[in-house]
Protein backbone atom coordinates (compact mmCIF):
# COMPACT_ATOMS: atom_id res chain seq x y z
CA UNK A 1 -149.72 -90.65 -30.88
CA UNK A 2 -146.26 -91.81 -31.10
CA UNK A 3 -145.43 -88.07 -32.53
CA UNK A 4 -147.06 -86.46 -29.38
CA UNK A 5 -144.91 -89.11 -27.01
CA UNK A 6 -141.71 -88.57 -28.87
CA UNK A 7 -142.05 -84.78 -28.54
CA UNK A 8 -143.19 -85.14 -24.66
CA UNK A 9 -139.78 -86.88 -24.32
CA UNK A 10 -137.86 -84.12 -26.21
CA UNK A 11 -139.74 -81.70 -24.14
CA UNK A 12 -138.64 -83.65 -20.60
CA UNK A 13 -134.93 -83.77 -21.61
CA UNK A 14 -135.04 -80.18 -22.40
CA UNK A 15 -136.51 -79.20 -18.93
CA UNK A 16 -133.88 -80.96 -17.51
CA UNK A 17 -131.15 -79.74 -19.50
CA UNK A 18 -132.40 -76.22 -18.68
CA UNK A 19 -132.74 -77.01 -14.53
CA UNK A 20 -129.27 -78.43 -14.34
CA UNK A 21 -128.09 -75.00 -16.02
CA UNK A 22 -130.36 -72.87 -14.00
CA UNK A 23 -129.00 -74.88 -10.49
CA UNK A 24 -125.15 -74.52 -11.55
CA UNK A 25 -125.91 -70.91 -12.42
CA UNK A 26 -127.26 -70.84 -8.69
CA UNK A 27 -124.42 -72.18 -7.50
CA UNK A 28 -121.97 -70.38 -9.46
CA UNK A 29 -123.31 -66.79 -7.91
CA UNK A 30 -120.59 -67.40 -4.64
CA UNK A 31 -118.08 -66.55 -7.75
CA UNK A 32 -119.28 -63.74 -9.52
CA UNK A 33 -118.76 -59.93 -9.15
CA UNK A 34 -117.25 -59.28 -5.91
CA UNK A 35 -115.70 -62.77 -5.29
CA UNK A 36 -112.52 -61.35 -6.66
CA UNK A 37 -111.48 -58.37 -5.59
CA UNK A 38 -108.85 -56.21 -7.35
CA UNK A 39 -106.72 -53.10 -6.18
CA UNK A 40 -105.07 -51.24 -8.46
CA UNK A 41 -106.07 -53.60 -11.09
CA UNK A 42 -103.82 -56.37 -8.76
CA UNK A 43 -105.88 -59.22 -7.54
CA UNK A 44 -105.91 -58.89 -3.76
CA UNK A 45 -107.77 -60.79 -1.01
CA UNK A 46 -107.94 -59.43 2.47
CA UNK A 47 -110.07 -59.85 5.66
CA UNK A 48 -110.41 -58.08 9.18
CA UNK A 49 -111.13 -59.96 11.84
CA UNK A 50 -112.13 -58.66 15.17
CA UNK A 51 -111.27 -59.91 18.25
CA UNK A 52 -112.72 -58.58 21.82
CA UNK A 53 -110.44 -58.72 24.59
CA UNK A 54 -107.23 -60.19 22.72
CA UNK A 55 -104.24 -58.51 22.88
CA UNK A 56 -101.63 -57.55 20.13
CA UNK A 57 -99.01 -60.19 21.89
CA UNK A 58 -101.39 -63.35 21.50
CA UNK A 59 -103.21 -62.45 18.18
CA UNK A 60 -99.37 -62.25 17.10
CA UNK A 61 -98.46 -65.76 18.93
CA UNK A 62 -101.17 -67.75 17.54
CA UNK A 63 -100.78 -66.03 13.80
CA UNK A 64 -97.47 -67.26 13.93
CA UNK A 65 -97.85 -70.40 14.94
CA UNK A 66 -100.97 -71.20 12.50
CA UNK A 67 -98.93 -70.05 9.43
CA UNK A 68 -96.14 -71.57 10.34
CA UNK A 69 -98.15 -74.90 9.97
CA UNK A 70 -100.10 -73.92 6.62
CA UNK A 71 -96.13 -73.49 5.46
CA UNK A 72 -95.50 -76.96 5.81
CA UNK A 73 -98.46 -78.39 4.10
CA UNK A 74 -97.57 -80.07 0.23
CA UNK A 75 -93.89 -80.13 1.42
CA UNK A 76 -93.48 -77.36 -1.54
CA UNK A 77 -90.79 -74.24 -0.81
CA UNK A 78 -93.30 -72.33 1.50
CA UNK A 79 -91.98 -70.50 4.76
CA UNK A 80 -92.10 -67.53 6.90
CA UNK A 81 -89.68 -64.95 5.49
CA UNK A 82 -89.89 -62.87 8.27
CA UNK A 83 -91.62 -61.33 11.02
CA UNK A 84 -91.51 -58.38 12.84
CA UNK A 85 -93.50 -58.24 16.41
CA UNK A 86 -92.97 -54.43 16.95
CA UNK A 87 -95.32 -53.84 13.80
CA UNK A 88 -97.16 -56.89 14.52
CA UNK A 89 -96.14 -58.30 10.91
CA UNK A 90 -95.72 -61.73 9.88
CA UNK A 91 -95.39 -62.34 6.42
CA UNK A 92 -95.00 -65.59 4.54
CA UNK A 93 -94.56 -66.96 0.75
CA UNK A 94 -96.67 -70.05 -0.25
CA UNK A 95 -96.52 -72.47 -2.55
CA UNK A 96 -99.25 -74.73 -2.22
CA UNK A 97 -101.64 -76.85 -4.43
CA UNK A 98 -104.81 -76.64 -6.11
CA UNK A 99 -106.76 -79.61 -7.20
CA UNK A 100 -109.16 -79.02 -9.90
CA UNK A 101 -110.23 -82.96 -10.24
CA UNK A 102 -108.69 -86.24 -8.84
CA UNK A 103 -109.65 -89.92 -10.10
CA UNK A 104 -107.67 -93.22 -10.01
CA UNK A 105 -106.51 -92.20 -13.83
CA UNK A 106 -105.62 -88.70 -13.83
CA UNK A 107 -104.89 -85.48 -11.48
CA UNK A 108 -105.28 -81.83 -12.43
CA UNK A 109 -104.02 -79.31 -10.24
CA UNK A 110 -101.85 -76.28 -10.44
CA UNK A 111 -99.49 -74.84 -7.65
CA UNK A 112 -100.72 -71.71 -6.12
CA UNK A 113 -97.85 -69.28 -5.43
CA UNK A 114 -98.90 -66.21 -3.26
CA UNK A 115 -97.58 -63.64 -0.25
CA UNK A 116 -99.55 -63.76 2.70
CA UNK A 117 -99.23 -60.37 5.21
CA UNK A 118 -100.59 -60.59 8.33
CA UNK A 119 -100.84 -57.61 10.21
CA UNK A 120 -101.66 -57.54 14.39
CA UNK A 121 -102.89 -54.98 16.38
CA UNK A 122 -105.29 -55.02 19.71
CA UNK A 123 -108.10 -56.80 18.94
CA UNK A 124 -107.55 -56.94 15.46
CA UNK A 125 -105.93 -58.91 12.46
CA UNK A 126 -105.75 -58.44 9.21
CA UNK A 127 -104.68 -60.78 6.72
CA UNK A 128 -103.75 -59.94 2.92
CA UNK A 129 -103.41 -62.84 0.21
CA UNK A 130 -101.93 -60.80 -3.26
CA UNK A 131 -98.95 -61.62 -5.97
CA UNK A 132 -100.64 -64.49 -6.31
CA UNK A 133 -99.34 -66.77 -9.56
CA UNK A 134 -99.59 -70.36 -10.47
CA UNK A 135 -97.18 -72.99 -12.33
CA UNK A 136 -99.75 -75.37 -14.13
CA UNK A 137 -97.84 -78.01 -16.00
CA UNK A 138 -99.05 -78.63 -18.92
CA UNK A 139 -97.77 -80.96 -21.78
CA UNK A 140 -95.12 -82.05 -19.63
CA UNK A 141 -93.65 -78.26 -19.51
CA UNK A 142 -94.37 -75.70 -16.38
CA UNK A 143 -96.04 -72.36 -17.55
CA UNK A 144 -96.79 -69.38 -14.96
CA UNK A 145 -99.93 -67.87 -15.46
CA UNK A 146 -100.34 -64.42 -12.81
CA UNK A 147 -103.81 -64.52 -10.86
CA UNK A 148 -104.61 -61.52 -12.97
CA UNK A 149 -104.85 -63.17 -16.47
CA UNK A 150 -107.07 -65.94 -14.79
CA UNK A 151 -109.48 -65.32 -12.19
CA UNK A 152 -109.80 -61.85 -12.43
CA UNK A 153 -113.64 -60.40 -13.65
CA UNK A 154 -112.50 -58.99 -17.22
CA UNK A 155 -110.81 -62.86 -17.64
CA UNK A 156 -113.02 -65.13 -15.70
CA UNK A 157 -116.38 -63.63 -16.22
CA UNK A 158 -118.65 -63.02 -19.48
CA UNK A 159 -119.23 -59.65 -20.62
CA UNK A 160 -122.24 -59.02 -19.04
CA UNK A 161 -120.61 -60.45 -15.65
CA UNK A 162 -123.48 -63.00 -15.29
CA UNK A 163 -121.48 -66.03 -15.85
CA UNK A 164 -118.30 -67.26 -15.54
CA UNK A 165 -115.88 -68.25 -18.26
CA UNK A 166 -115.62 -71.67 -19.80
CA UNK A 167 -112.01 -72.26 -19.42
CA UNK A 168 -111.32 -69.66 -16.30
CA UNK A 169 -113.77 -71.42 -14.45
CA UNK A 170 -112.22 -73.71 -13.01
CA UNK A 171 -109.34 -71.57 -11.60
CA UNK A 172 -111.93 -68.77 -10.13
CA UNK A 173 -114.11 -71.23 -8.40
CA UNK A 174 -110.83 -73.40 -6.67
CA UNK A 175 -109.13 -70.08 -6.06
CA UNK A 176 -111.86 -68.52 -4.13
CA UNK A 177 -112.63 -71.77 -2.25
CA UNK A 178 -108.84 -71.92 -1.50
CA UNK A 179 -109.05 -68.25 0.17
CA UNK A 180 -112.63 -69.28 1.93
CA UNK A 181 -110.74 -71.91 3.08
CA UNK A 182 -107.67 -70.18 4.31
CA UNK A 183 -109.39 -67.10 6.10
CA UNK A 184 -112.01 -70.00 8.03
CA UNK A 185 -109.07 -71.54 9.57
CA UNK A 186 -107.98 -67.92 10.72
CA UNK A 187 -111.11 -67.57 12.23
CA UNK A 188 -111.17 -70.88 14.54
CA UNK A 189 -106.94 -70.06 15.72
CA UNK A 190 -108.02 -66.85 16.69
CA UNK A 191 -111.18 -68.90 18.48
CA UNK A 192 -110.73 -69.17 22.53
CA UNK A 193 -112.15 -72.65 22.77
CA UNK A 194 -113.10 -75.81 20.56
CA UNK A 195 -117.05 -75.18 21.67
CA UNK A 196 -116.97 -71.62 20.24
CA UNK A 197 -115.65 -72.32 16.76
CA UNK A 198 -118.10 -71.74 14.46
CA UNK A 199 -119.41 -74.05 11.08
CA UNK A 200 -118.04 -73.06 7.87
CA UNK A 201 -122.25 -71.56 7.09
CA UNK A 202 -121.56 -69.29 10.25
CA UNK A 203 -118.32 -67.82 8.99
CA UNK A 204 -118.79 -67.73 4.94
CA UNK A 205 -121.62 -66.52 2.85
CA UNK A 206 -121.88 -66.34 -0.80
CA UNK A 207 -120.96 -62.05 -0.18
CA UNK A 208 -117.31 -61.99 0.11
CA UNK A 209 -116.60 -60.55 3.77
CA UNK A 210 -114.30 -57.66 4.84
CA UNK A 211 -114.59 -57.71 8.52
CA UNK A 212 -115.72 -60.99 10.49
CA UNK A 213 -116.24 -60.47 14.14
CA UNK A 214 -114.16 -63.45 16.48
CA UNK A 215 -116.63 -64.05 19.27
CA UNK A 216 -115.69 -66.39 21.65
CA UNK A 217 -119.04 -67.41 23.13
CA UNK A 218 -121.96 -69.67 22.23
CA UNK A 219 -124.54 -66.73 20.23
CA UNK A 220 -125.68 -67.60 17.27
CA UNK A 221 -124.58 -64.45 15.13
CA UNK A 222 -127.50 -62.14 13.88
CA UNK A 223 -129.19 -62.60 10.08
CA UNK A 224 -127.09 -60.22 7.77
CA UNK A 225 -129.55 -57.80 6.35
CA UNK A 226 -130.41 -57.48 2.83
CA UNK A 227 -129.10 -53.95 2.26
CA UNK A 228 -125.50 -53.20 1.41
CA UNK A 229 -125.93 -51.50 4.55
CA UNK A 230 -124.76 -53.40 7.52
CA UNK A 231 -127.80 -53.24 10.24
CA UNK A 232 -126.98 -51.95 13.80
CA UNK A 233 -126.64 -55.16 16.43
CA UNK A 234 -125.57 -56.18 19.69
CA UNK A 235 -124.90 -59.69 18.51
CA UNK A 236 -121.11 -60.52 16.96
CA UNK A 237 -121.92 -60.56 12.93
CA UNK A 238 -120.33 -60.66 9.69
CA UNK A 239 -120.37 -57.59 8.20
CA UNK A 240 -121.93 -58.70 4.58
CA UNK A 241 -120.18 -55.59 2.68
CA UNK A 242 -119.12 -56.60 -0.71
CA UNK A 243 -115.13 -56.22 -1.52
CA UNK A 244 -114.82 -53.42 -3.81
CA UNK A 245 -111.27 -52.18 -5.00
CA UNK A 246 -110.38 -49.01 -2.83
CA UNK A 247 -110.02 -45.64 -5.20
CA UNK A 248 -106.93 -44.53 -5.86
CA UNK A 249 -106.43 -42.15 -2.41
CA UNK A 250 -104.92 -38.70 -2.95
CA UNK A 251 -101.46 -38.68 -2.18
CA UNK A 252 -100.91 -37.29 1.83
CA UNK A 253 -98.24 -36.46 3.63
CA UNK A 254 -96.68 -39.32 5.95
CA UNK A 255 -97.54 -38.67 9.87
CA UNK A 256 -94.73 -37.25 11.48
CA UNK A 257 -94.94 -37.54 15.73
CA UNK A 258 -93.62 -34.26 17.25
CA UNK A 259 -89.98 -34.31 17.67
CA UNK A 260 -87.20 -32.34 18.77
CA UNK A 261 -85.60 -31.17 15.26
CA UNK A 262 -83.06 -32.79 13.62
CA UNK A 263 -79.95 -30.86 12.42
CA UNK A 264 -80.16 -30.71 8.62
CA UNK A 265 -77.38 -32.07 6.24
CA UNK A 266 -76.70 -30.22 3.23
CA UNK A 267 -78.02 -33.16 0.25
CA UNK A 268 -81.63 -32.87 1.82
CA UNK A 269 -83.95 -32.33 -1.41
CA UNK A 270 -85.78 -28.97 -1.71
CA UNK A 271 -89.48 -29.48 -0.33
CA UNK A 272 -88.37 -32.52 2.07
CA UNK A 273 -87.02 -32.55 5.61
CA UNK A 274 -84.89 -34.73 7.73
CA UNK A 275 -86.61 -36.52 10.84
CA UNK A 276 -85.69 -39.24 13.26
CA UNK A 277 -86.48 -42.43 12.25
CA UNK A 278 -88.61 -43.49 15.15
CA UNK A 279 -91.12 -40.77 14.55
CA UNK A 280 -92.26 -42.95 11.53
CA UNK A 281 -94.83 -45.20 11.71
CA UNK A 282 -95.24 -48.84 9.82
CA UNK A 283 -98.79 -47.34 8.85
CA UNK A 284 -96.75 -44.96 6.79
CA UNK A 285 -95.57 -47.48 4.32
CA UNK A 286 -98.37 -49.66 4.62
CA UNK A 287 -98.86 -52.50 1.88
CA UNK A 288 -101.31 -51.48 -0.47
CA UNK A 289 -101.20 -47.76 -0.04
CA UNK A 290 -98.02 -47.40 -2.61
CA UNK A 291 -95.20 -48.74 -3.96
CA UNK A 292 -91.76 -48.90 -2.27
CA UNK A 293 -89.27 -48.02 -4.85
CA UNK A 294 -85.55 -49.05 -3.86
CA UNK A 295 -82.38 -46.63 -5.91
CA UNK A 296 -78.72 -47.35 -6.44
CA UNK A 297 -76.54 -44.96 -6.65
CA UNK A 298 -76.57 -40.61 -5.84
CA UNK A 299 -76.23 -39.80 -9.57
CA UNK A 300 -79.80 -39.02 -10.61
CA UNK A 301 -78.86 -39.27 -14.44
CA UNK A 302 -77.02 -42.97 -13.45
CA UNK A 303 -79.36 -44.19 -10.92
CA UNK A 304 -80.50 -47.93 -10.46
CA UNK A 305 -83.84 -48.06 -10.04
CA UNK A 306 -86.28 -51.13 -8.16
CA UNK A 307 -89.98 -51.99 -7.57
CA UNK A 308 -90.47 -54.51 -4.61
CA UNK A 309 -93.01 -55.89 -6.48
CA UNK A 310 -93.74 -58.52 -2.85
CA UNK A 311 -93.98 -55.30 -0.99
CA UNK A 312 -92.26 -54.47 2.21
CA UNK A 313 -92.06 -53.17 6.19
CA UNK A 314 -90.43 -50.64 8.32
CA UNK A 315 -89.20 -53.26 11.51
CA UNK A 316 -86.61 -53.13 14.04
CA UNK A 317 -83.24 -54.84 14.55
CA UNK A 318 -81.24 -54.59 17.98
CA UNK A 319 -83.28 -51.38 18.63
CA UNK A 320 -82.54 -49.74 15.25
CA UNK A 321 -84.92 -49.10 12.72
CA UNK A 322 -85.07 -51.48 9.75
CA UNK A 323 -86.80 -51.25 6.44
CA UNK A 324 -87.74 -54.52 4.98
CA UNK A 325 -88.41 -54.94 1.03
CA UNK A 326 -89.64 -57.99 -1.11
CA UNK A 327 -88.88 -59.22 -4.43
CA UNK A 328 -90.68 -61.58 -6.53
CA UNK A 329 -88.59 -64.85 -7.79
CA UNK A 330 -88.94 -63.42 -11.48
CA UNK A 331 -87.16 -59.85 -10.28
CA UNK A 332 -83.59 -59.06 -11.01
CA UNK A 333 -81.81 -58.18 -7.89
CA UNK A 334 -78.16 -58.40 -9.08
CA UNK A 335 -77.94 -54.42 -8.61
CA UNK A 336 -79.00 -54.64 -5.34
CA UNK A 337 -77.22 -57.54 -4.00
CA UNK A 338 -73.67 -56.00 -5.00
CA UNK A 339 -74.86 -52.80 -3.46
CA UNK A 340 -73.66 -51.71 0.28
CA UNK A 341 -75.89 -48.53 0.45
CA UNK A 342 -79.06 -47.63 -0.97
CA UNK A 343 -82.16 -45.78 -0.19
CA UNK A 344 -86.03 -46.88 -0.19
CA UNK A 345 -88.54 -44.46 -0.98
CA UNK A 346 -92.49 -44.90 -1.09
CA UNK A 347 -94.61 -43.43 -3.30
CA UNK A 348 -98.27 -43.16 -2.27
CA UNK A 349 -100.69 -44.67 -4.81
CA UNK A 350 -101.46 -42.02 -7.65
CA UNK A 351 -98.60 -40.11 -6.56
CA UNK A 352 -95.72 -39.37 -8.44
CA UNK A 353 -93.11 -37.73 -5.67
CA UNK A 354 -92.40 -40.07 -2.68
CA UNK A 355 -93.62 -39.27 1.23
CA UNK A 356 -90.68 -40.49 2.36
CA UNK A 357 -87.12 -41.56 1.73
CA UNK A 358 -84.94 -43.93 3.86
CA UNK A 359 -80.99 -43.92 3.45
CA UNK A 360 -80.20 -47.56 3.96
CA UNK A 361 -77.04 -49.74 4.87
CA UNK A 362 -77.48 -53.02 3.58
CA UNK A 363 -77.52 -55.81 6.25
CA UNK A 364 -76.45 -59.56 5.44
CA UNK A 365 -79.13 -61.25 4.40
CA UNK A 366 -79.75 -65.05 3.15
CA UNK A 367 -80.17 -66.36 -0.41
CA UNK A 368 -83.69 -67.39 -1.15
CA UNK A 369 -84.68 -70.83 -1.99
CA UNK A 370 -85.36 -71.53 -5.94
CA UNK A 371 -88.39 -69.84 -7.24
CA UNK A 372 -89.17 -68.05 -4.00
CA UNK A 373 -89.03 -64.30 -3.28
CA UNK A 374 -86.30 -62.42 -1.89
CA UNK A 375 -86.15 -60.08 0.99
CA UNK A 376 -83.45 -57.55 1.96
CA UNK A 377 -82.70 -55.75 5.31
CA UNK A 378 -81.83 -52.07 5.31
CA UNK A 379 -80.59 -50.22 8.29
CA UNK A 380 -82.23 -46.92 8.15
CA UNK A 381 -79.16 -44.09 8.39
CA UNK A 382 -81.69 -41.33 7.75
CA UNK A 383 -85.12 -40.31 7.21
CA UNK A 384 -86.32 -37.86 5.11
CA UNK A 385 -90.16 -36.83 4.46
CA UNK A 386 -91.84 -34.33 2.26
CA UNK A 387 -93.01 -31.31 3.65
């Protein structure tokens, strides 16, 4: 008898050992495949959101002013580098923390370093959240870890991608919570009104979302449907489409608006032709269609070469056209900061020849702040684009 009550017990503990498991399993899905999605195997996190009957000038206001105040939370080195309100761009590098567990005896927590683009047109926004890196100290000593070596899948998940990773946990589930987080308060400052803002169960699912609809009324948005699929409705929804990482596109040739023809100087590469800078568009450089590649000097055997690894924009300044590049804190920019002339050039993902090259005067520019990226202003002299 007291064998058949002692293995009852044994029996009870089990079952609850293996609920617990089963219920943070459950709660763990949120995290899995899909939570974090890569391009080009970089880990970036982006979201549409439209907006019915809001124009480009006040979905640019209010994105302004809300990440001007998620800046100044922590008090850490996190500002607006710049913005640009002919492309609708206003980009800003954060520094903000991540608590992993709090008591009266000891805090873990890691500082979150990241770029965040937005990116206004009519009716639309799109925010990107990418170069994202934390300083965990550890020991007493700081050490950088890059989001990629962390939270991505091949790091964060088991090899059957069913689980998540003892160790990596931790960061993936307070990194995507973070990002939730982030792209909810987007949603309610793009809101009209306090009595249309939305719960965070309205807004967030356990599918990561690529497009959330900003409806400014009191419907209760229709059931997302089981299928990949999105189902046709008249209601506002949340398109439950699960963040993939694009394909690499096929290079293609940057959109040139007619013109009248520019006179042609004798340096212009074989294949490539000379335009006028206001037939190119920001959508031709776009973040995350290709890299923006920055060279020193004419020689092509003695040439400086650059990545902005933090990306970049094609702006304006007094009327002329201005192209914008960003470099991460770790980047060397000692070449480029002695430099007076130089020219950008982007390179369309899986391409090896660039679209299109800007000749650039260097404008002044200020020194960035201690372990935050810098940005440098060219004024664009000429244009030239591949044929």
């Amino acid at each position: 008898m007291r064998k058949n009550y002692t293995l009852l017990i044994i029996l009870g503990l089990l079952t609850c050992f293996s609920s617990s498991l089963l219920a943070q399993d459950d709660a763990d899905s949120k995290y899995l495949v899909g939570a974090v999605p890569e391009v080009n195997g970089k880990v970036v996190f982006s979201r549409d959101f439209n907006i019915p009957g809001m124009s480009k000038e006040e979905i640019m206001s209010r994105t302004e002013a809300w990440m001007d105040a998620l800046m100044k939370q922590n008090n850490n080195n996190s500002r607006i580098v710049f913005t640009d309100a002919d492309a609708g761009n206003v980009v800003a590098s954060a520094d903000h923390y991540i608590v992993f567990s709090h008591t009266a005896l000891s805090l873990d927590r890691t500082r979150m370093i990241y770029i965040l683009t937005a990116t206004a047109k009519p009716e639309n926004l799109k925010l990107e959240i990418d170069k994202i890196r934390y300083i965990y100290n550890e020991g007493g000593k700081d050490e950088t870890f890059p989001a990629e070596e962390m939270i991505s899948d091949d790091y964060a998940l088991n090899k059957a991608r069913t689980k998540l990773s003892r160790g990596y946990a931790k960061w993936r589930r307070k990194t995507v919570d973070y990002v939730d987080s982030l792209f909810l308060g987007a949603v309610n400052m793009l809101r009209e009104t306090e009595q249309s803002r939305r719960n965070e169960a309205d807004i967030l699912g356990a599918n990561r979302q690529t497009t959330i609809v900003v409806a400014n009324n009191e419907e209760k948005p229709a059931a997302a449907p089981v299928e990949a699929k999105p189902a046709e409705t008249v209601q506002p929804v949340v398109k439950a489409e699960p963040v993939v990482a694009e394909p690499k596109p096929a290079p293609t040739p940057v959109p040139v608006a007619v013109a009248e023809p520019v006179q042609q100087t004798s340096n212009v590469p074989e294949g490539y032709l000379e335009v006028d800078a206001d037939t190119i568009t920001p959508e031709s450089i776009a973040a995350g269609k290709g890299r923006l590649v920055i060279a020193i000097g004419t020689d092509i055997f003695n040439m400086t070469t650059l990545t902005a690894e933090a990306g970049g924009s094609l702006g304006k300044q007094q009327d002329k056209a201005v192209v914008y590049t960003i470099f991460t804190p770790e980047q060397d920019v000692t070449s480029l900061q002695k430099a007076d002339k130089y020219s950008v050039r982007f390179y369309p993902n899986g391409s090896e020849k660039p679209t299109v090259i800007f000749d650039c005067k260097k404008l002044p520019s200020q020194p960035a702040m201690e372990g935050m990226p810098q940005m440098f202003a060219g004024e664009v002299e000429r244009v030239i684009v591949s044929q």
